[in-house]
ModelCIF file with pLDDT and N, C-alpha, C, O atoms, coordinates in Angstrom:
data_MODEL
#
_entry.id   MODEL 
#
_entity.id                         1 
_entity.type                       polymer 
_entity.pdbx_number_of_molecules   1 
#
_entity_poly.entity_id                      1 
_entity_poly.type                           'polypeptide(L)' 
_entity_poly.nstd_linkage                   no 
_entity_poly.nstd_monomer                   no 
_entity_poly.pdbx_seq_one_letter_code       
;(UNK)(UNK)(UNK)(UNK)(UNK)(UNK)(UNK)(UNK)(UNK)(UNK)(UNK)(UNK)(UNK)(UNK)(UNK)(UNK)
(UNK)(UNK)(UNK)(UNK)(UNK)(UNK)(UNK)(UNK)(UNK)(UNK)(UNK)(UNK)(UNK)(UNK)(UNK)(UNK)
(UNK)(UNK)(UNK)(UNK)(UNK)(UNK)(UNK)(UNK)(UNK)(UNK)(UNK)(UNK)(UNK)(UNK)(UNK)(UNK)
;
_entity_poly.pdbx_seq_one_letter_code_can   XXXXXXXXXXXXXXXXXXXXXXXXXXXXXXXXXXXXXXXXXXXXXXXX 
_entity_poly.pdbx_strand_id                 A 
#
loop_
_entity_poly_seq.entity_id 
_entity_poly_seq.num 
_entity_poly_seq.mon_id 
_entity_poly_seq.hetero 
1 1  UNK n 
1 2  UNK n 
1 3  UNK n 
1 4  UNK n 
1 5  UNK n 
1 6  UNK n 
1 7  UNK n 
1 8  UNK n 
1 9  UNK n 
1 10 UNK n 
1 11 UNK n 
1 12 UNK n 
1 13 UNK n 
1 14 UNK n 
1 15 UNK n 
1 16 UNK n 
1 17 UNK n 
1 18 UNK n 
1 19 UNK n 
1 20 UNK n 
1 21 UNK n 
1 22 UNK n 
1 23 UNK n 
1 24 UNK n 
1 25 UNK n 
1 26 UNK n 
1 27 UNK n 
1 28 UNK n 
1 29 UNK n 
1 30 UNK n 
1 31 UNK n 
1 32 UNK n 
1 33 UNK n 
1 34 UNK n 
1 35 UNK n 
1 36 UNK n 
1 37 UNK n 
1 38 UNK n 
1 39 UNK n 
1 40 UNK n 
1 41 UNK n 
1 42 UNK n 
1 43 UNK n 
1 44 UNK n 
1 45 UNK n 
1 46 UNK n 
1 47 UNK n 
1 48 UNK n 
#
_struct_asym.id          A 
_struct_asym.entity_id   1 
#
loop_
_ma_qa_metric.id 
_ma_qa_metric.mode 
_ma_qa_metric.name 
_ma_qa_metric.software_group_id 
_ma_qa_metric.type 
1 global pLDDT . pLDDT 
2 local  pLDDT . pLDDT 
#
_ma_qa_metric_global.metric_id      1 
_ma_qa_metric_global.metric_value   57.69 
_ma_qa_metric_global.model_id       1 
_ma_qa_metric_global.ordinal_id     1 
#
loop_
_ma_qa_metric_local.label_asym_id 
_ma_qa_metric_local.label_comp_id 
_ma_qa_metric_local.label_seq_id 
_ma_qa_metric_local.metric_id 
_ma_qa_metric_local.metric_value 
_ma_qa_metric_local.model_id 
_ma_qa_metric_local.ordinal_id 
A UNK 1  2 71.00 1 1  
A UNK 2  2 73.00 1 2  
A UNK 3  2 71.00 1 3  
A UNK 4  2 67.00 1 4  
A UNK 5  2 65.00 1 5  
A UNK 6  2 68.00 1 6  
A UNK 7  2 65.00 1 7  
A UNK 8  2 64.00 1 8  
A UNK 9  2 60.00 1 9  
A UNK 10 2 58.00 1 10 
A UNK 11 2 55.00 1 11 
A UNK 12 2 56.00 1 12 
A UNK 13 2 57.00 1 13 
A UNK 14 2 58.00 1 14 
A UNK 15 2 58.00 1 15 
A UNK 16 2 61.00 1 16 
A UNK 17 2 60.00 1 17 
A UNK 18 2 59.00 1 18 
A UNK 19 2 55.00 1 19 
A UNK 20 2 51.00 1 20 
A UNK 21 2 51.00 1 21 
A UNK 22 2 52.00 1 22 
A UNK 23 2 51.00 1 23 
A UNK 24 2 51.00 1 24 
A UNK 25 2 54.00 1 25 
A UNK 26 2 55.00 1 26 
A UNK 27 2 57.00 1 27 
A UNK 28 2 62.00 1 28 
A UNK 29 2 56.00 1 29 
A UNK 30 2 59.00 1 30 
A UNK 31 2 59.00 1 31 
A UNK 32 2 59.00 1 32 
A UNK 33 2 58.00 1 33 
A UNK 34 2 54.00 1 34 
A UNK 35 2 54.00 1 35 
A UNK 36 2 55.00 1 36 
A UNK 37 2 58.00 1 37 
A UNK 38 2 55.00 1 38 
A UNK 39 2 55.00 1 39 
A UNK 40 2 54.00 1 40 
A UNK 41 2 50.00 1 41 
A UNK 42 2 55.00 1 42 
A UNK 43 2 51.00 1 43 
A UNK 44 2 55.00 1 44 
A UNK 45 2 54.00 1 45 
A UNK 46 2 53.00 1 46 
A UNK 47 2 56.00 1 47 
A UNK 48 2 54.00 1 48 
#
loop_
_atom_site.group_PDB 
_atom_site.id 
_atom_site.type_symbol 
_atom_site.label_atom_id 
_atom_site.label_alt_id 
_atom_site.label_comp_id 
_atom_site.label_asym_id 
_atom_site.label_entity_id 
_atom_site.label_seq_id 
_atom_site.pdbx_PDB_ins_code 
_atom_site.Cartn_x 
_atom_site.Cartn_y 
_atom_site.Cartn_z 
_atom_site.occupancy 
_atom_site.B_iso_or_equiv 
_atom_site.pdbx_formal_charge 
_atom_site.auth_seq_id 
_atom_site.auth_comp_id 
_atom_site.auth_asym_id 
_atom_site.auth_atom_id 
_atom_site.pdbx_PDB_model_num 
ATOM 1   N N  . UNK A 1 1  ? -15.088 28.923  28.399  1.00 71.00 ? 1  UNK A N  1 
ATOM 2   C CA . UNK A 1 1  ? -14.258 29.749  29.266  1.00 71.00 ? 1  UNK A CA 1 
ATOM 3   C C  . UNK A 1 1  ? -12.837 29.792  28.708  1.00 71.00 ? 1  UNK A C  1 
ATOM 4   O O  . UNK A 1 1  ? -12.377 28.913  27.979  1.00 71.00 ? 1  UNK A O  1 
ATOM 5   N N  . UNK A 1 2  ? -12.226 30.804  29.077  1.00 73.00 ? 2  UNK A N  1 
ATOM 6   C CA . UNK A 1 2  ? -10.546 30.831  28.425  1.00 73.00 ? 2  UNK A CA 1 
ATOM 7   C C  . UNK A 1 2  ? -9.731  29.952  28.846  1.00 73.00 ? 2  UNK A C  1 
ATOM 8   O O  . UNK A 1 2  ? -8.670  29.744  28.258  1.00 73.00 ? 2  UNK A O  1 
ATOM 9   N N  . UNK A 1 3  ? -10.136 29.221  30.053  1.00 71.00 ? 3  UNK A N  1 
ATOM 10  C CA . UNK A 1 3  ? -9.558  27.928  30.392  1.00 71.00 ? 3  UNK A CA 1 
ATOM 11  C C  . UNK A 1 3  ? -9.317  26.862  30.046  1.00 71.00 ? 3  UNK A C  1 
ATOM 12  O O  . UNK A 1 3  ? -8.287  26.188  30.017  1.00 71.00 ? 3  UNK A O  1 
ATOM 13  N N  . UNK A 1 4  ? -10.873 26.618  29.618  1.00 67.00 ? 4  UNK A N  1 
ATOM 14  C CA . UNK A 1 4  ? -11.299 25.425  28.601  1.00 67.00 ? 4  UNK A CA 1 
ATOM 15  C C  . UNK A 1 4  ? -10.457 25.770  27.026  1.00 67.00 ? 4  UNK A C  1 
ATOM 16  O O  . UNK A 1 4  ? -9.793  24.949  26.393  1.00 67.00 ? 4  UNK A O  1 
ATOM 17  N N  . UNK A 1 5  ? -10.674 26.987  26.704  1.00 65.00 ? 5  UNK A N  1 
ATOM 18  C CA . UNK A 1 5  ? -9.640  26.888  24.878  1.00 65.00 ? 5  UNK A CA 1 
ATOM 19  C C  . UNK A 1 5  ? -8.215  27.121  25.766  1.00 65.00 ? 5  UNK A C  1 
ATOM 20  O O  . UNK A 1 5  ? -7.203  26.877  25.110  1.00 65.00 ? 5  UNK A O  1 
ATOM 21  N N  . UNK A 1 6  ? -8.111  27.323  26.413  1.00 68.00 ? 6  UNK A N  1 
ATOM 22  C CA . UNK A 1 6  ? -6.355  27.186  26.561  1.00 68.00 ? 6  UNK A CA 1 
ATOM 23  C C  . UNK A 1 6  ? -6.181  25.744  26.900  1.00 68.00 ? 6  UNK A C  1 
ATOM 24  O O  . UNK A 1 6  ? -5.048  25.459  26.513  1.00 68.00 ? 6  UNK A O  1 
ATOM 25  N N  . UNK A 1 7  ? -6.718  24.741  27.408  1.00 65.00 ? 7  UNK A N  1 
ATOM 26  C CA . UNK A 1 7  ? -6.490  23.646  27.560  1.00 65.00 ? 7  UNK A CA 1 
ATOM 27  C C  . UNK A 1 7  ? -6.635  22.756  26.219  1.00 65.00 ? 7  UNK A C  1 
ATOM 28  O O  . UNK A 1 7  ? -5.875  21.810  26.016  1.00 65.00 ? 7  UNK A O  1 
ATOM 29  N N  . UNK A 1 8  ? -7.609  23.101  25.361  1.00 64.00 ? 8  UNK A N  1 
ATOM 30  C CA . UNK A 1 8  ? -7.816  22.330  24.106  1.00 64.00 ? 8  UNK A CA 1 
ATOM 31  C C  . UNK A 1 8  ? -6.674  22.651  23.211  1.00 64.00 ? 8  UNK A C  1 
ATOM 32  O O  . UNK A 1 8  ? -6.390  23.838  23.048  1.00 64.00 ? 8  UNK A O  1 
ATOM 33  N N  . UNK A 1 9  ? -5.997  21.736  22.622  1.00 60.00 ? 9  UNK A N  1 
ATOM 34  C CA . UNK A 1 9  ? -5.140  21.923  22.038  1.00 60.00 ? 9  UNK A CA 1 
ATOM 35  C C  . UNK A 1 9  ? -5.282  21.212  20.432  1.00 60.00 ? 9  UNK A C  1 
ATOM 36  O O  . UNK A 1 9  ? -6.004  20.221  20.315  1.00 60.00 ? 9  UNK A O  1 
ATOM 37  N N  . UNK A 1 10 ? -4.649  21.700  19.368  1.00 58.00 ? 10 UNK A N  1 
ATOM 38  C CA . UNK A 1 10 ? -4.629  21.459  17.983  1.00 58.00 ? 10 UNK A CA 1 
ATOM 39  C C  . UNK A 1 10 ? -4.489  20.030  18.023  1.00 58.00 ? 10 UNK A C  1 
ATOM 40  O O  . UNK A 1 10 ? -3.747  19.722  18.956  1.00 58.00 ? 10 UNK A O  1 
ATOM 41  N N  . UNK A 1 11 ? -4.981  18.863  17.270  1.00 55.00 ? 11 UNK A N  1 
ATOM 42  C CA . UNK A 1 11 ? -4.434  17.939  17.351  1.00 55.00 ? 11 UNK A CA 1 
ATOM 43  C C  . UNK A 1 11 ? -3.876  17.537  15.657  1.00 55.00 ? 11 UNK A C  1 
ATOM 44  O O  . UNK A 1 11 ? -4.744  17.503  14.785  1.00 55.00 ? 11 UNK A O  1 
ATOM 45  N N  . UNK A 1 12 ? -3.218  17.406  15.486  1.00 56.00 ? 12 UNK A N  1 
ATOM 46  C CA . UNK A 1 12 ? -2.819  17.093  14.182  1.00 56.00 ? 12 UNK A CA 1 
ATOM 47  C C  . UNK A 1 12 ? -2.865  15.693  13.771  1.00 56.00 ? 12 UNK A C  1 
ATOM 48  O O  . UNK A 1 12 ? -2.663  14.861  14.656  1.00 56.00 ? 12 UNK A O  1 
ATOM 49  N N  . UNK A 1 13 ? -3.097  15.287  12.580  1.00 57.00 ? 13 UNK A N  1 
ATOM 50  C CA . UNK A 1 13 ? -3.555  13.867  11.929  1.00 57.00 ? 13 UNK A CA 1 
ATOM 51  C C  . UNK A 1 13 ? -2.157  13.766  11.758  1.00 57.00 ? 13 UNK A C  1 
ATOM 52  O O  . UNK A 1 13 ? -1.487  14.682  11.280  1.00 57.00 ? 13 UNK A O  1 
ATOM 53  N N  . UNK A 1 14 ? -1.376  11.943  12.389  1.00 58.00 ? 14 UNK A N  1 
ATOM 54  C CA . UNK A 1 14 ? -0.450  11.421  12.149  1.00 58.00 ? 14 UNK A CA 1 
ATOM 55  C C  . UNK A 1 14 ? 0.009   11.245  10.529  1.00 58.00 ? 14 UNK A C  1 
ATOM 56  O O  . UNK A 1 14 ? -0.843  10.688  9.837   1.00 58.00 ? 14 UNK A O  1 
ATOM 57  N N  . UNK A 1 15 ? 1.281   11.662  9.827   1.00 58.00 ? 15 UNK A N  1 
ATOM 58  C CA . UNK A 1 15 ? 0.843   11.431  8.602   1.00 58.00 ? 15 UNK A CA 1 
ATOM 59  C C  . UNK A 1 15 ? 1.494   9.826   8.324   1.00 58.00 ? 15 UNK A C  1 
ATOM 60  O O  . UNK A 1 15 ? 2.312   9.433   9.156   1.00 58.00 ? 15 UNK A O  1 
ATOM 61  N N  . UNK A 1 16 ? 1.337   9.419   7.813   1.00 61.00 ? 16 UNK A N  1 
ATOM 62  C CA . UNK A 1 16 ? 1.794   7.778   7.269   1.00 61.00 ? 16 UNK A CA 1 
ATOM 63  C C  . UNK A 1 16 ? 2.952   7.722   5.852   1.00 61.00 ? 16 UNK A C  1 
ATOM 64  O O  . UNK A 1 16 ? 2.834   8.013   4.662   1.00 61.00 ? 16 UNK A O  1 
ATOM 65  N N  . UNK A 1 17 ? 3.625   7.404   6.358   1.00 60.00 ? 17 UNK A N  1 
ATOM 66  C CA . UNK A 1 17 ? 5.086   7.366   4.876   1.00 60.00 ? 17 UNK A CA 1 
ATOM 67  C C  . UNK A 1 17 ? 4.918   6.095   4.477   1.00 60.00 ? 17 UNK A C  1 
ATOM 68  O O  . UNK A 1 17 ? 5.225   5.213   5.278   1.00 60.00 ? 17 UNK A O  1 
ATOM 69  N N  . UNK A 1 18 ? 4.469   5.778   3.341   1.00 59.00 ? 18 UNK A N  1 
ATOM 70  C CA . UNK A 1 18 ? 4.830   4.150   2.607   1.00 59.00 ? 18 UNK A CA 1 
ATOM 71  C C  . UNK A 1 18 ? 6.171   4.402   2.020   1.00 59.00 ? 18 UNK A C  1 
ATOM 72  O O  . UNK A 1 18 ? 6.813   5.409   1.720   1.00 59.00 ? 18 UNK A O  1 
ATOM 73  N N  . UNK A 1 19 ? 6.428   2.634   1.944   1.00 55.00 ? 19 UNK A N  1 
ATOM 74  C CA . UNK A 1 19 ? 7.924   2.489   1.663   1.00 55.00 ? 19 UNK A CA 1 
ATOM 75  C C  . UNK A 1 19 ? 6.868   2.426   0.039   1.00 55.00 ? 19 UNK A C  1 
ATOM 76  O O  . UNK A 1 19 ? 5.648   2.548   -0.073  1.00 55.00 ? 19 UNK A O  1 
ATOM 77  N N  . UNK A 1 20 ? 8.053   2.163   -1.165  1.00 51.00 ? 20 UNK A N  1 
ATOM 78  C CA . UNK A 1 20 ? 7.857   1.822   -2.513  1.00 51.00 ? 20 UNK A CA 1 
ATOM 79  C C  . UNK A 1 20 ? 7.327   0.382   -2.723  1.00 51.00 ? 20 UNK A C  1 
ATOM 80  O O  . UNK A 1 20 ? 6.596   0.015   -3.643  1.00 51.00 ? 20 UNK A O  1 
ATOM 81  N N  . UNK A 1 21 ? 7.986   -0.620  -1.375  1.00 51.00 ? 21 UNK A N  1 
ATOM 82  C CA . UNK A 1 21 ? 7.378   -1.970  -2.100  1.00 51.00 ? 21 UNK A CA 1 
ATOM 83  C C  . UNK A 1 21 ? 6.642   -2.079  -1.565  1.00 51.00 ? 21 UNK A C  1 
ATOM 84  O O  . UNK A 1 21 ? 6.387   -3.283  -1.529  1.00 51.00 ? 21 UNK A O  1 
ATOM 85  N N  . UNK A 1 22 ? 5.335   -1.012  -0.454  1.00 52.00 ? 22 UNK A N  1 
ATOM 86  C CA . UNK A 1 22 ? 4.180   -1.169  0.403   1.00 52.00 ? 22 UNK A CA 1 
ATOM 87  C C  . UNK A 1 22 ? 3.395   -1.098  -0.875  1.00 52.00 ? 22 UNK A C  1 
ATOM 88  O O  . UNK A 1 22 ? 2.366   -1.766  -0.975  1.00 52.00 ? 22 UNK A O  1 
ATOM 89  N N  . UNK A 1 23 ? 3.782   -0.383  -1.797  1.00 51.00 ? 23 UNK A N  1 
ATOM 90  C CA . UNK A 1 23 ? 2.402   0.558   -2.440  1.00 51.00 ? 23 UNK A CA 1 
ATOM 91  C C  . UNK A 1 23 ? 2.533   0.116   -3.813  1.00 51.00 ? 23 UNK A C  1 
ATOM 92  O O  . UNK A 1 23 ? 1.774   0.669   -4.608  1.00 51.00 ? 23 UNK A O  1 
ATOM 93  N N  . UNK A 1 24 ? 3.571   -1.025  -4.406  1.00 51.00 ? 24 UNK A N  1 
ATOM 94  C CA . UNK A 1 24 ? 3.495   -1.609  -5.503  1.00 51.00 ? 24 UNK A CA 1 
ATOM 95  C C  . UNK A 1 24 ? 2.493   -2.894  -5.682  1.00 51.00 ? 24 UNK A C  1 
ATOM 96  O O  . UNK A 1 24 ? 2.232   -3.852  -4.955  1.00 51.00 ? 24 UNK A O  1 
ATOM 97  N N  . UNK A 1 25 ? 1.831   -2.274  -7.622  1.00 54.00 ? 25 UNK A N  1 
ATOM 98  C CA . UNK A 1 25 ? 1.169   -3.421  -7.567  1.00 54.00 ? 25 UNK A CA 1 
ATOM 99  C C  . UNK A 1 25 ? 1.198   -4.607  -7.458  1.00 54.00 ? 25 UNK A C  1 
ATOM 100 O O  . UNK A 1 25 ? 2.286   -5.020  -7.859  1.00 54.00 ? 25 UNK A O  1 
ATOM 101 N N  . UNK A 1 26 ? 0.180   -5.849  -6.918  1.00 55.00 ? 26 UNK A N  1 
ATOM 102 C CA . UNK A 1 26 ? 0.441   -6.846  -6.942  1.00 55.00 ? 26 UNK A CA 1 
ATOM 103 C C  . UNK A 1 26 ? -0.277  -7.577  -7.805  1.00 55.00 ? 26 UNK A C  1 
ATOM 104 O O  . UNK A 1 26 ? -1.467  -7.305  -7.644  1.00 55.00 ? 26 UNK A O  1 
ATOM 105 N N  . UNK A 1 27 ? -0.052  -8.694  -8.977  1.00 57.00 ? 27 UNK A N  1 
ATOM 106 C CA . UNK A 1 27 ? -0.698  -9.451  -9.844  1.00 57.00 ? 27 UNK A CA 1 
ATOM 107 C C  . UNK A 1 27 ? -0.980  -10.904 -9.076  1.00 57.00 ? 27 UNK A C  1 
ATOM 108 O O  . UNK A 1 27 ? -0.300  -11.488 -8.232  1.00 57.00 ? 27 UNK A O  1 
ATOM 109 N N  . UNK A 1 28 ? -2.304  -11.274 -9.726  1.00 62.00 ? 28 UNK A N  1 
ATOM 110 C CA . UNK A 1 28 ? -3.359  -12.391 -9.365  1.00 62.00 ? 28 UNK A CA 1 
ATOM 111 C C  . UNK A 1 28 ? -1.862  -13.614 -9.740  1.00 62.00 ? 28 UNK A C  1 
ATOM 112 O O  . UNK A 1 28 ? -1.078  -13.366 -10.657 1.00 62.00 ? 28 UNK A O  1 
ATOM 113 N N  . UNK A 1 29 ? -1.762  -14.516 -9.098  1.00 56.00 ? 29 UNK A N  1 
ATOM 114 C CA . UNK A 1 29 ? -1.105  -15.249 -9.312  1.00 56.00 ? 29 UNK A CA 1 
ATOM 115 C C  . UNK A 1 29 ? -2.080  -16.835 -9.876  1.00 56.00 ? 29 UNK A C  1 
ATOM 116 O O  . UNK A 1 29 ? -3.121  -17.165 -9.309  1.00 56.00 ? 29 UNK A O  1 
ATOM 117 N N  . UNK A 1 30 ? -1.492  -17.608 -11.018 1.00 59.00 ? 30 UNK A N  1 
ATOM 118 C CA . UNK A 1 30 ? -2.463  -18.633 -11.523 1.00 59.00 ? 30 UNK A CA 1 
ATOM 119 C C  . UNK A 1 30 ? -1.326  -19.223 -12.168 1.00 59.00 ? 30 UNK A C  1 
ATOM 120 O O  . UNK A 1 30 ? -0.772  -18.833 -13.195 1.00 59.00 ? 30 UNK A O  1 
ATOM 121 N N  . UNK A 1 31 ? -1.050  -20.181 -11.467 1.00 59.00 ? 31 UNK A N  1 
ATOM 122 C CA . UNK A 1 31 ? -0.624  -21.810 -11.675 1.00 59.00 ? 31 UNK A CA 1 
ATOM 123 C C  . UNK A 1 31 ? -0.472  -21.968 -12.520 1.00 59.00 ? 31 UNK A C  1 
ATOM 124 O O  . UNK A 1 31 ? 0.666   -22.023 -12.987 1.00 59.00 ? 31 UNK A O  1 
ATOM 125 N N  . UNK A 1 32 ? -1.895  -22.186 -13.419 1.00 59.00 ? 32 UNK A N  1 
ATOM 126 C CA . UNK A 1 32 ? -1.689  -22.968 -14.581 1.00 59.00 ? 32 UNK A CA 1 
ATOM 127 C C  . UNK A 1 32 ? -0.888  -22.120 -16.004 1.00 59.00 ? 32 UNK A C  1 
ATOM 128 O O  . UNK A 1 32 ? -0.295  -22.646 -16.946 1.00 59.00 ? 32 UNK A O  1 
ATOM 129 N N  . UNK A 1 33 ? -1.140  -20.625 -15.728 1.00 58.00 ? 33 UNK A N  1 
ATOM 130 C CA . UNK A 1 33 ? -0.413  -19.932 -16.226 1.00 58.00 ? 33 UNK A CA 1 
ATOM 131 C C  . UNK A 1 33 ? 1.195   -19.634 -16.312 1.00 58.00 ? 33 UNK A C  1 
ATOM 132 O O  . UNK A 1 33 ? 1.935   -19.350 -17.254 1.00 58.00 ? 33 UNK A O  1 
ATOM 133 N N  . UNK A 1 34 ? 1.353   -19.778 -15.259 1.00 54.00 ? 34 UNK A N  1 
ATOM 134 C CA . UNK A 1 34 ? 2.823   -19.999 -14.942 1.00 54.00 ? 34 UNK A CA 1 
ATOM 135 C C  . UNK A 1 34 ? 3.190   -21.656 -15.394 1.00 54.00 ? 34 UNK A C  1 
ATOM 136 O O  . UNK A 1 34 ? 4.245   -21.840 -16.001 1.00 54.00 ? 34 UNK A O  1 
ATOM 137 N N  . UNK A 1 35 ? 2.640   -22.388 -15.203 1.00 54.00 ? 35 UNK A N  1 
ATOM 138 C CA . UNK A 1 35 ? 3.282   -23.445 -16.093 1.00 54.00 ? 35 UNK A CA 1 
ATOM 139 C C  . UNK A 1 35 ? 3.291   -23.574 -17.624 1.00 54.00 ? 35 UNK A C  1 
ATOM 140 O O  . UNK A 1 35 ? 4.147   -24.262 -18.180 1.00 54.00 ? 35 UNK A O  1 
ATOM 141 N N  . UNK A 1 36 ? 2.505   -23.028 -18.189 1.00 55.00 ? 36 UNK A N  1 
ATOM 142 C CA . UNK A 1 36 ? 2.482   -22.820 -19.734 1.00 55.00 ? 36 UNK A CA 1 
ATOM 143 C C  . UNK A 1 36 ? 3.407   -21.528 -19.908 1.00 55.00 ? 36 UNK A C  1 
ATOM 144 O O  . UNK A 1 36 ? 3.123   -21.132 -21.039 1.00 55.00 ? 36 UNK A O  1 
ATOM 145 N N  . UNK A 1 37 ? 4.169   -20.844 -19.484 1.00 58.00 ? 37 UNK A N  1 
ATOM 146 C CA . UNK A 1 37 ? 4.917   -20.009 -19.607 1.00 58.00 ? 37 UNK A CA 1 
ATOM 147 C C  . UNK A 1 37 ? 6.207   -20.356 -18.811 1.00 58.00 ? 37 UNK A C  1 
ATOM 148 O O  . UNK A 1 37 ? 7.233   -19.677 -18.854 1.00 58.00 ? 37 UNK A O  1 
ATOM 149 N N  . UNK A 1 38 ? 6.081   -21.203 -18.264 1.00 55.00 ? 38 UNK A N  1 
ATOM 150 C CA . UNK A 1 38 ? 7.407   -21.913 -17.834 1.00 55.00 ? 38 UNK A CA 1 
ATOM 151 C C  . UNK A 1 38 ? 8.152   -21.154 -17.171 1.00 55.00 ? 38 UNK A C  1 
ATOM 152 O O  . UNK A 1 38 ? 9.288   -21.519 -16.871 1.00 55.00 ? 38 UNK A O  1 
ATOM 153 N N  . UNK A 1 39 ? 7.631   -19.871 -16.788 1.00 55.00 ? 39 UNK A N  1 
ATOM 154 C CA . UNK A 1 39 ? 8.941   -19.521 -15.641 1.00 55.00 ? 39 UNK A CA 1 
ATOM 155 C C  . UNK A 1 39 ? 7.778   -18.952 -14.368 1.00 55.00 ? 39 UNK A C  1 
ATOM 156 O O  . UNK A 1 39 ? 6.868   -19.575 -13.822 1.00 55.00 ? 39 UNK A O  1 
ATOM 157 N N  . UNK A 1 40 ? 8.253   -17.491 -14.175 1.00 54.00 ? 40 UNK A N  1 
ATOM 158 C CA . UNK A 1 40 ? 7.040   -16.914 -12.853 1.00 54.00 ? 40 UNK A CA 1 
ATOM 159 C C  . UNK A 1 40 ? 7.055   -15.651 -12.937 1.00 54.00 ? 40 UNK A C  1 
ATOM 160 O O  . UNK A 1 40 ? 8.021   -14.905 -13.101 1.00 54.00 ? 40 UNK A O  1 
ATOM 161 N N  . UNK A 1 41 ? 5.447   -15.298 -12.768 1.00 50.00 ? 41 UNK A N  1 
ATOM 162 C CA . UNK A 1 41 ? 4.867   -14.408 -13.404 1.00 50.00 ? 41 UNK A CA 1 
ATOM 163 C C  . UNK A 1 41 ? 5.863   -13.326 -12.198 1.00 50.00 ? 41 UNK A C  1 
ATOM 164 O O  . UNK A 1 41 ? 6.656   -13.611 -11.301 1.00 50.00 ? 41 UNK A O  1 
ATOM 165 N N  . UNK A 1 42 ? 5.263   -11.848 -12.808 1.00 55.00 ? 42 UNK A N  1 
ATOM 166 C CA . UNK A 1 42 ? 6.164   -10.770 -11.935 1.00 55.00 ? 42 UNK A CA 1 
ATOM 167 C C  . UNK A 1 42 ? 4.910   -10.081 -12.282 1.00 55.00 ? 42 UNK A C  1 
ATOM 168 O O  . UNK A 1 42 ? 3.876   -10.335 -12.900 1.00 55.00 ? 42 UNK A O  1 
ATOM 169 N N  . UNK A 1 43 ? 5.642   -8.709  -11.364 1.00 51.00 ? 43 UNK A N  1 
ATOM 170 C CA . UNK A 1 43 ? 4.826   -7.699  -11.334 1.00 51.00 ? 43 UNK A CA 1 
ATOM 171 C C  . UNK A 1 43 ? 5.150   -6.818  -13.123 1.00 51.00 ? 43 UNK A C  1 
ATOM 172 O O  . UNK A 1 43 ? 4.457   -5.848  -13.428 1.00 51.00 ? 43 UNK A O  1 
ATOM 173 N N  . UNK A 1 44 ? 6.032   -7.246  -13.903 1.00 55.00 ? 44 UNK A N  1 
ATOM 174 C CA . UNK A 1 44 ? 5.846   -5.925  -15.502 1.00 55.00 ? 44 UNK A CA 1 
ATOM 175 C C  . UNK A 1 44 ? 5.182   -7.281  -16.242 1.00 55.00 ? 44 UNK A C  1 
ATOM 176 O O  . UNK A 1 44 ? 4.276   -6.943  -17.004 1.00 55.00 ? 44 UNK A O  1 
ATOM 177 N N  . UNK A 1 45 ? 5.407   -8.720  -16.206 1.00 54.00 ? 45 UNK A N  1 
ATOM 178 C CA . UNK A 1 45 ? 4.931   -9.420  -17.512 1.00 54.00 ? 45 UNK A CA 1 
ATOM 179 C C  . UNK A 1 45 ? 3.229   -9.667  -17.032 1.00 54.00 ? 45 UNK A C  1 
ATOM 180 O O  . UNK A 1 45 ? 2.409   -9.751  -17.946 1.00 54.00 ? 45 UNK A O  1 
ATOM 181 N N  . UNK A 1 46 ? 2.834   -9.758  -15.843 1.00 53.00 ? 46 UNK A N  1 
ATOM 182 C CA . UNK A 1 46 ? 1.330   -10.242 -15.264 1.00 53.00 ? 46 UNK A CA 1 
ATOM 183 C C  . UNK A 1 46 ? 0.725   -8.876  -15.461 1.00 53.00 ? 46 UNK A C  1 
ATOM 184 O O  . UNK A 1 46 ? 1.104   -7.776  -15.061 1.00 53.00 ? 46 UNK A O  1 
ATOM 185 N N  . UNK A 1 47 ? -0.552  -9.317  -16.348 1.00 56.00 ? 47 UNK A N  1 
ATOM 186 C CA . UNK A 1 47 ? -1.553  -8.156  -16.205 1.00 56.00 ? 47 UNK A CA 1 
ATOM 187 C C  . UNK A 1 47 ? -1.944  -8.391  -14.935 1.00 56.00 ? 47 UNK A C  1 
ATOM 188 O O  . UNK A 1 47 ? -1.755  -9.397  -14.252 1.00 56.00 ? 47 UNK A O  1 
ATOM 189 N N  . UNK A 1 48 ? -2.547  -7.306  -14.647 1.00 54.00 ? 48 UNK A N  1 
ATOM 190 C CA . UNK A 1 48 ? -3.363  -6.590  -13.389 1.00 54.00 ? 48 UNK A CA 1 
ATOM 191 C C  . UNK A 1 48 ? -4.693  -6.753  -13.109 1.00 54.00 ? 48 UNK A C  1 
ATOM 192 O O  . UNK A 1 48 ? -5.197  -6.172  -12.148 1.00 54.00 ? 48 UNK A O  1 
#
């Protein structure tokens, strides 16, 4: 009925904004690695 589509209305999908440090990679972190390299691993020197 024209009632029923005038009452239904569009609903639109919320969109979601990430910040930059939501969506940066993160590397496996390992101990023993970081002690034979003597400092701490990061996200450019740790492979992925």
């Amino acid at each position: 009925s024209p009632e029923k589509l005038a009452a239904r209305k569009k609903r639109t999908l919320q969109k979601l904004h990430r910040d930059d440090a939501e969506t940066a990679a993160m590397a496996r972190f390992d101990a023993a690695e970081t002690a034979v390299r003597g400092g701490g691993v990061t996200a450019e020197t740790a492979p992925i």
